[in-house]
N, C-alpha and C. Protein backbone atom coordinates (compact mmCIF):
# COMPACT_ATOMS: atom_id res chain seq x y z
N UNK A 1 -1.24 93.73 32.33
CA UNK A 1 -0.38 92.83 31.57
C UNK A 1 -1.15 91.56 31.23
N UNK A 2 -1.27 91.41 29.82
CA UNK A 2 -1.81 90.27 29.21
C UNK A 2 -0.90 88.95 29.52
N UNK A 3 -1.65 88.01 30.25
CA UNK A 3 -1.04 86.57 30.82
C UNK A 3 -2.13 85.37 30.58
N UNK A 4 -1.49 84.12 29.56
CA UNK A 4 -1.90 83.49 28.83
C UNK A 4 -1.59 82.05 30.11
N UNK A 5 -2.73 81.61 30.98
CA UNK A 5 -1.65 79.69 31.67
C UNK A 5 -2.49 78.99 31.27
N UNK A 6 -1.77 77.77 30.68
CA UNK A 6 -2.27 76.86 29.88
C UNK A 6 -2.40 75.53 31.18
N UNK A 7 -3.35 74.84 30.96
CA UNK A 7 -3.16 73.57 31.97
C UNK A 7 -3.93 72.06 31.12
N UNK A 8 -3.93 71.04 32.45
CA UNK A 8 -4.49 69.88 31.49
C UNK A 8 -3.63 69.00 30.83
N UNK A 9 -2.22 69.41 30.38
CA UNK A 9 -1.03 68.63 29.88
C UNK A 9 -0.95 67.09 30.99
N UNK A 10 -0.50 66.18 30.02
CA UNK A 10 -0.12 64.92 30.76
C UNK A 10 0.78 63.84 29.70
N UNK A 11 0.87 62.50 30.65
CA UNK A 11 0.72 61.74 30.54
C UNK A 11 -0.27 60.76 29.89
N UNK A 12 -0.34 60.17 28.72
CA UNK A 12 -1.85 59.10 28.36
C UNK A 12 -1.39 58.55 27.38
N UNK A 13 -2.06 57.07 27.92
CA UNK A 13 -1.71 56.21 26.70
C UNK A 13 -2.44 56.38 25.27
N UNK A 14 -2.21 55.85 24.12
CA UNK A 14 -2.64 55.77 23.24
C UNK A 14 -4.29 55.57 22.97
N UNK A 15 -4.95 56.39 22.24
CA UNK A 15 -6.23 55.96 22.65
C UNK A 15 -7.23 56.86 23.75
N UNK A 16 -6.47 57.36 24.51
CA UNK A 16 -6.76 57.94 25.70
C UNK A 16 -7.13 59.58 25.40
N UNK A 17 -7.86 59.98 26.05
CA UNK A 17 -8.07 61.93 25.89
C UNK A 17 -7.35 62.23 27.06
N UNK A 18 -7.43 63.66 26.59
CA UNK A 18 -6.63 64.70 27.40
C UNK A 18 -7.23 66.46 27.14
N UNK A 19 -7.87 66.90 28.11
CA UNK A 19 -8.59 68.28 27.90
C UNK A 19 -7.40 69.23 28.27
N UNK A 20 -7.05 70.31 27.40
CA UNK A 20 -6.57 71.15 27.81
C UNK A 20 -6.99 72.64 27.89
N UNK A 21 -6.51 73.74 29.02
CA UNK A 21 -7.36 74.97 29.27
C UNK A 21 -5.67 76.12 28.86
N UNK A 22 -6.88 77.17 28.75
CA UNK A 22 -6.08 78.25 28.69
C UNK A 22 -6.75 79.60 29.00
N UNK A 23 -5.87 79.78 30.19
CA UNK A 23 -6.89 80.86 30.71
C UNK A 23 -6.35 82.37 30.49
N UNK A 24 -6.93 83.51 30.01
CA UNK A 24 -6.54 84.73 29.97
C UNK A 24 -6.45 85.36 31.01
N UNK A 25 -5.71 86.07 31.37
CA UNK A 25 -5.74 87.51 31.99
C UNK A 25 -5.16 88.82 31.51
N UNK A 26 -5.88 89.94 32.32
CA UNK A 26 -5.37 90.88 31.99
C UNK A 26 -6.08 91.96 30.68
N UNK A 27 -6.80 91.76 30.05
CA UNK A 27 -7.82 92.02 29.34
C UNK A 27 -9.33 91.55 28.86
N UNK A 28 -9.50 91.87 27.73
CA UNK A 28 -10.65 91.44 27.17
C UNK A 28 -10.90 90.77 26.27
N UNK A 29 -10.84 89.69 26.02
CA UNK A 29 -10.71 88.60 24.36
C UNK A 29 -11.88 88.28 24.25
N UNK A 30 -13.48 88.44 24.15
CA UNK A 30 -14.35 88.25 23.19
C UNK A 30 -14.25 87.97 21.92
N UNK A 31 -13.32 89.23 21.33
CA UNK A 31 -13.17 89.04 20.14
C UNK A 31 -11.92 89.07 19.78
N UNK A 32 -11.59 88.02 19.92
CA UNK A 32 -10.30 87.69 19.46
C UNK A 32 -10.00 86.24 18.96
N UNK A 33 -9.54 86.31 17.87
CA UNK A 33 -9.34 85.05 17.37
C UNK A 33 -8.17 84.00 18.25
N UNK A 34 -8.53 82.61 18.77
CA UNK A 34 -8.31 81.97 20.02
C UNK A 34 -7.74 80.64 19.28
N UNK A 35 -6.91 80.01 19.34
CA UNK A 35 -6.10 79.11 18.68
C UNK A 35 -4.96 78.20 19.69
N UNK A 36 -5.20 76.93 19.43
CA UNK A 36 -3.82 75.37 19.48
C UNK A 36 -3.07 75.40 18.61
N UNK A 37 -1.61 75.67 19.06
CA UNK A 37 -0.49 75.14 18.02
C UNK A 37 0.15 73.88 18.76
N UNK A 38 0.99 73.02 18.34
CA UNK A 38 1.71 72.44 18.88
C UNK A 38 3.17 72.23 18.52
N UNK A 39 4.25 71.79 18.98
CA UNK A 39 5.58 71.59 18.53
C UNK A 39 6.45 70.19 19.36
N UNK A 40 6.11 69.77 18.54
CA UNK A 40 7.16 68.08 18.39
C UNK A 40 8.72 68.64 18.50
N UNK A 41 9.63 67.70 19.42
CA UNK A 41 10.68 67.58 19.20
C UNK A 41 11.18 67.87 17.58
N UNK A 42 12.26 68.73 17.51
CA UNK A 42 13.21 68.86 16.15
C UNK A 42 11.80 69.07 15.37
N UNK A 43 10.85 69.99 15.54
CA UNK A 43 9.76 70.29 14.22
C UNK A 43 9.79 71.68 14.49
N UNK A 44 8.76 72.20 13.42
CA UNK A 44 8.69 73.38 13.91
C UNK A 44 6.98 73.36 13.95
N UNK A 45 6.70 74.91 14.80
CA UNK A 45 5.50 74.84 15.53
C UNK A 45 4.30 74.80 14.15
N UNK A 46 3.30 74.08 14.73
CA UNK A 46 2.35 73.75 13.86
C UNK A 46 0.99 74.00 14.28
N UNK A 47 -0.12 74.62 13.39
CA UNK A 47 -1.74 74.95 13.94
C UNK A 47 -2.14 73.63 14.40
N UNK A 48 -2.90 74.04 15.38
CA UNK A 48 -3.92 72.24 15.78
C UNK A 48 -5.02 72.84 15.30
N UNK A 49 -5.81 73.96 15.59
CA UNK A 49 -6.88 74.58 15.96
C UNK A 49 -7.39 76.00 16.40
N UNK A 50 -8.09 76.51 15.62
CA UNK A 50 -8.56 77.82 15.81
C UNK A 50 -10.43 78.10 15.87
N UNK A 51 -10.41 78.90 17.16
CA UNK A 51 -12.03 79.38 17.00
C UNK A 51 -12.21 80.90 17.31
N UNK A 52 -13.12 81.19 16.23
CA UNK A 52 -13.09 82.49 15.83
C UNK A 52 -14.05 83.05 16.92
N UNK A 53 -14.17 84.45 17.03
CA UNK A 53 -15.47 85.40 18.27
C UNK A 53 -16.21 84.81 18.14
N UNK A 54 -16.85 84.45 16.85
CA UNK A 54 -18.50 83.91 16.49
C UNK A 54 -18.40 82.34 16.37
N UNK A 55 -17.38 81.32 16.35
CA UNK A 55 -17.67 80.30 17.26
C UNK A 55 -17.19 79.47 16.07
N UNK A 56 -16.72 80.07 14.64
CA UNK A 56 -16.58 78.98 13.58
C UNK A 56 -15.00 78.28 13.86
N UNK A 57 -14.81 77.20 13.45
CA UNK A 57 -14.11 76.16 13.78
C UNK A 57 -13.17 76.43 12.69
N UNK A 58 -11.84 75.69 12.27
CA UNK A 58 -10.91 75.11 11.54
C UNK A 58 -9.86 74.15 12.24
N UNK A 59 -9.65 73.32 11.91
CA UNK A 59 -8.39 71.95 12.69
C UNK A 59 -7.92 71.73 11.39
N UNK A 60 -6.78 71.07 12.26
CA UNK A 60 -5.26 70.76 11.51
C UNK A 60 -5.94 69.64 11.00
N UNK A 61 -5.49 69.08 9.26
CA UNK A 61 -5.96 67.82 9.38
C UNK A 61 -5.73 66.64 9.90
N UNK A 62 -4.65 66.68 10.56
CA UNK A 62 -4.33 65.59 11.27
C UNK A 62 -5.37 65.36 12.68
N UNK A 63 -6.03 66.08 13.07
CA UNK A 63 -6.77 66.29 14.33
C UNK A 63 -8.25 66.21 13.79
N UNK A 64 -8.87 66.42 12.91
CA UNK A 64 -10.43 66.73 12.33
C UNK A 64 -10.86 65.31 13.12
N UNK A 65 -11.73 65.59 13.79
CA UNK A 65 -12.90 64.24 14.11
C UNK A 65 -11.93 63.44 15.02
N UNK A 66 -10.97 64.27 16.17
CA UNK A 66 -10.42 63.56 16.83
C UNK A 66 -10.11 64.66 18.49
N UNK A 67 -10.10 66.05 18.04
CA UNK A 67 -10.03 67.01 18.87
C UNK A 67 -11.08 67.73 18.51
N UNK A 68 -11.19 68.77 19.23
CA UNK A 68 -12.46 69.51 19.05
C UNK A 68 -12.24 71.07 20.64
N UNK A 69 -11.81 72.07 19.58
CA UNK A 69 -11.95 73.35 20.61
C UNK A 69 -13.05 74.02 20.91
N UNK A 70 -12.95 74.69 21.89
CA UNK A 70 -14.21 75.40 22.39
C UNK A 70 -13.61 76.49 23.35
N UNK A 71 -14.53 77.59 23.70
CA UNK A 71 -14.38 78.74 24.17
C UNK A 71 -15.36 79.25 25.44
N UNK A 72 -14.97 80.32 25.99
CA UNK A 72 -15.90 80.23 27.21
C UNK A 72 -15.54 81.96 27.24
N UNK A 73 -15.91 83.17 26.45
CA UNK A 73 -15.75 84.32 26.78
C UNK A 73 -16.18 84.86 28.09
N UNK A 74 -16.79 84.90 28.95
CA UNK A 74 -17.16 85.08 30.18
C UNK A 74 -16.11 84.32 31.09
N UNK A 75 -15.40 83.64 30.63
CA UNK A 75 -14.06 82.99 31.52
C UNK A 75 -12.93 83.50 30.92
N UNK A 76 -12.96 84.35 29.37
CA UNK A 76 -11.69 84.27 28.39
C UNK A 76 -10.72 83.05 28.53
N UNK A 77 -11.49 81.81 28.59
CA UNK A 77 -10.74 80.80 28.61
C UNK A 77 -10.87 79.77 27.13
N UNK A 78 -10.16 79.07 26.51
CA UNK A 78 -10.27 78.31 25.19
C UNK A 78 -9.60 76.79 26.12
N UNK A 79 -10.33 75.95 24.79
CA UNK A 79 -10.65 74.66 25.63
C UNK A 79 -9.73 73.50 24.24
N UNK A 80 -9.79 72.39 24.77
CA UNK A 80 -9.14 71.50 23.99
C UNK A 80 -9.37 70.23 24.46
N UNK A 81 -10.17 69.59 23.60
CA UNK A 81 -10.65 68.46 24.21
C UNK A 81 -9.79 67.77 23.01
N UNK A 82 -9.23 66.88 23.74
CA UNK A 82 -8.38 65.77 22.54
C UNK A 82 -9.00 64.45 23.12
N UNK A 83 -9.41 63.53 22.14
CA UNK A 83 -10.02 62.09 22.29
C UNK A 83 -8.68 61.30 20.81
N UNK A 84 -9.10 60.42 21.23
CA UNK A 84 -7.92 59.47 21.02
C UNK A 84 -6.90 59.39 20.33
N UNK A 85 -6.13 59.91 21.25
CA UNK A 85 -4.90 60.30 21.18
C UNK A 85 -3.83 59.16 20.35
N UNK A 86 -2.72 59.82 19.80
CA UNK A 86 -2.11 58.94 19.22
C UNK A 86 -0.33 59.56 19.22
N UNK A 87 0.49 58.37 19.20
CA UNK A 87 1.77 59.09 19.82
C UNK A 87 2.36 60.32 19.25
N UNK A 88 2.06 60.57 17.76
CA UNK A 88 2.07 61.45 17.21
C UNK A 88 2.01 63.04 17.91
N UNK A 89 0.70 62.65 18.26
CA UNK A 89 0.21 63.48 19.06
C UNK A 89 1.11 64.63 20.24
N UNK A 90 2.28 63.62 20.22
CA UNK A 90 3.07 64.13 21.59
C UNK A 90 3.81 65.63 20.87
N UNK A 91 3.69 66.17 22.06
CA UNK A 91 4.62 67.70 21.84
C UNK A 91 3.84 68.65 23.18
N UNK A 92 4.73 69.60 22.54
CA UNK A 92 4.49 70.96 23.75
C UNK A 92 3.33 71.69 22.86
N UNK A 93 2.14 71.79 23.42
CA UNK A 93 0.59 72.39 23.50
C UNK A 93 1.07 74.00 23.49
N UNK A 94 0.72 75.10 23.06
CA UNK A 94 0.69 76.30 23.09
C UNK A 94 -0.69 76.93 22.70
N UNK A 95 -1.30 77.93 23.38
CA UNK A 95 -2.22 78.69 23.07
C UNK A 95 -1.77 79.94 22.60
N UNK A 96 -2.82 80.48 21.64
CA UNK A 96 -2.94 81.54 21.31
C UNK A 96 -3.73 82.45 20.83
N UNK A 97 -4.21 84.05 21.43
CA UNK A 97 -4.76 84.67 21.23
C UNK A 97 -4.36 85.72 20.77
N UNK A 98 -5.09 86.08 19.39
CA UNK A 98 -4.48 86.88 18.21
C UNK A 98 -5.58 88.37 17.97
N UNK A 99 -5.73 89.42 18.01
CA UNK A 99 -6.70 90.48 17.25
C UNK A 99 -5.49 91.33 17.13
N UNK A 100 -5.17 92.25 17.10
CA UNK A 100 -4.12 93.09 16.54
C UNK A 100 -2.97 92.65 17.17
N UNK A 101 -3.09 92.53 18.55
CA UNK A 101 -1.56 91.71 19.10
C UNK A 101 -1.85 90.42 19.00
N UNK A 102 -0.60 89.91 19.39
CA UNK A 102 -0.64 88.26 19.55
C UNK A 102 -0.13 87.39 20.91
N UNK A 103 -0.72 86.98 21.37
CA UNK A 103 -0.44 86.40 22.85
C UNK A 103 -0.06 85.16 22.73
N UNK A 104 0.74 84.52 23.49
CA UNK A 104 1.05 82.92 23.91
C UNK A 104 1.21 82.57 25.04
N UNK A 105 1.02 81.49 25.09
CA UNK A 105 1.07 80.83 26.92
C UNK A 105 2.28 80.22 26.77
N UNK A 106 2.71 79.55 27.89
CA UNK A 106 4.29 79.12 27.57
C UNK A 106 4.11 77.66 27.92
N UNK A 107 2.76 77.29 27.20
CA UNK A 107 2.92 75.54 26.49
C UNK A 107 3.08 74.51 27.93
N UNK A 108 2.25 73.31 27.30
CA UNK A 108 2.23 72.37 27.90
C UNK A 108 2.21 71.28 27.51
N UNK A 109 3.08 70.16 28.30
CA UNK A 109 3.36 69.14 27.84
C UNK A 109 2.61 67.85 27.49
N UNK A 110 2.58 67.46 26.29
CA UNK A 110 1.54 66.36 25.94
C UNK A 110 2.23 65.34 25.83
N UNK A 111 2.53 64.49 26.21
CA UNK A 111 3.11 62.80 25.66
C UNK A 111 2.01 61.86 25.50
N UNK A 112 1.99 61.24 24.57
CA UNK A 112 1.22 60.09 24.36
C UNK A 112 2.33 58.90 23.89
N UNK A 113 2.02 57.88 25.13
CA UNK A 113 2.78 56.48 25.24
C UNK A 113 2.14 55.43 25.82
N UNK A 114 2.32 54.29 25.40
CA UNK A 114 2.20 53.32 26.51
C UNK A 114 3.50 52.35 27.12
């Protein structure tokens, strides 16, 4: 059974980073396309970030030159480094890993406040 736990969610003020993980189990994701959505109160869910098997990038534009994902196939884990954060920013974090099925973790909480 494919099981997606996401960690790293917090608390941080404005300005502040916050790394988040997502670790696989249960199979094999090399190649699988590995992706951040997020979802704000009363929104609906939105891409942050996707990195493909071979390592190419795309971000939301709201995030370009402010987050930055990364991957670790030998861990099947995807990474999320967020640097300065902004309240915007706040919502529930979700991962996802996509090749013919589609997986999700069941999200973690980001607030950005001071």
């Amino acid at each position: 059974q494919v099981q997606l736990v996401e960690s790293g969610g917090g608390l941080v003020q404005p300005g502040g980073s916050l790394r988040l993980s997502c670790a696989a189990s249960g199979g094999i994701f090399s190649n699988y396309l590995m992706g951040w959505y997020r979802q704000a109160p009363g929104k609906e869910r939105e891409l942050v970030a996707l990195i493909s098997s071979g390592g190419t990038t795309n971000y939301a534009d709201s995030v370009k030159g402010r987050f930055t994902i990364s991957r670790d196939n030998a861990e099947n884990t995807v990474y999320l480094q967020m640097n300065s954060l902004k309240p915007e920013d706040t919502a529930v974090y979700y991962c996802n890993f996509r090749l013919v099925l589609i997986y999700w973790g069941q999200g973690t909480q980001v607030t950005v406040s001071s």
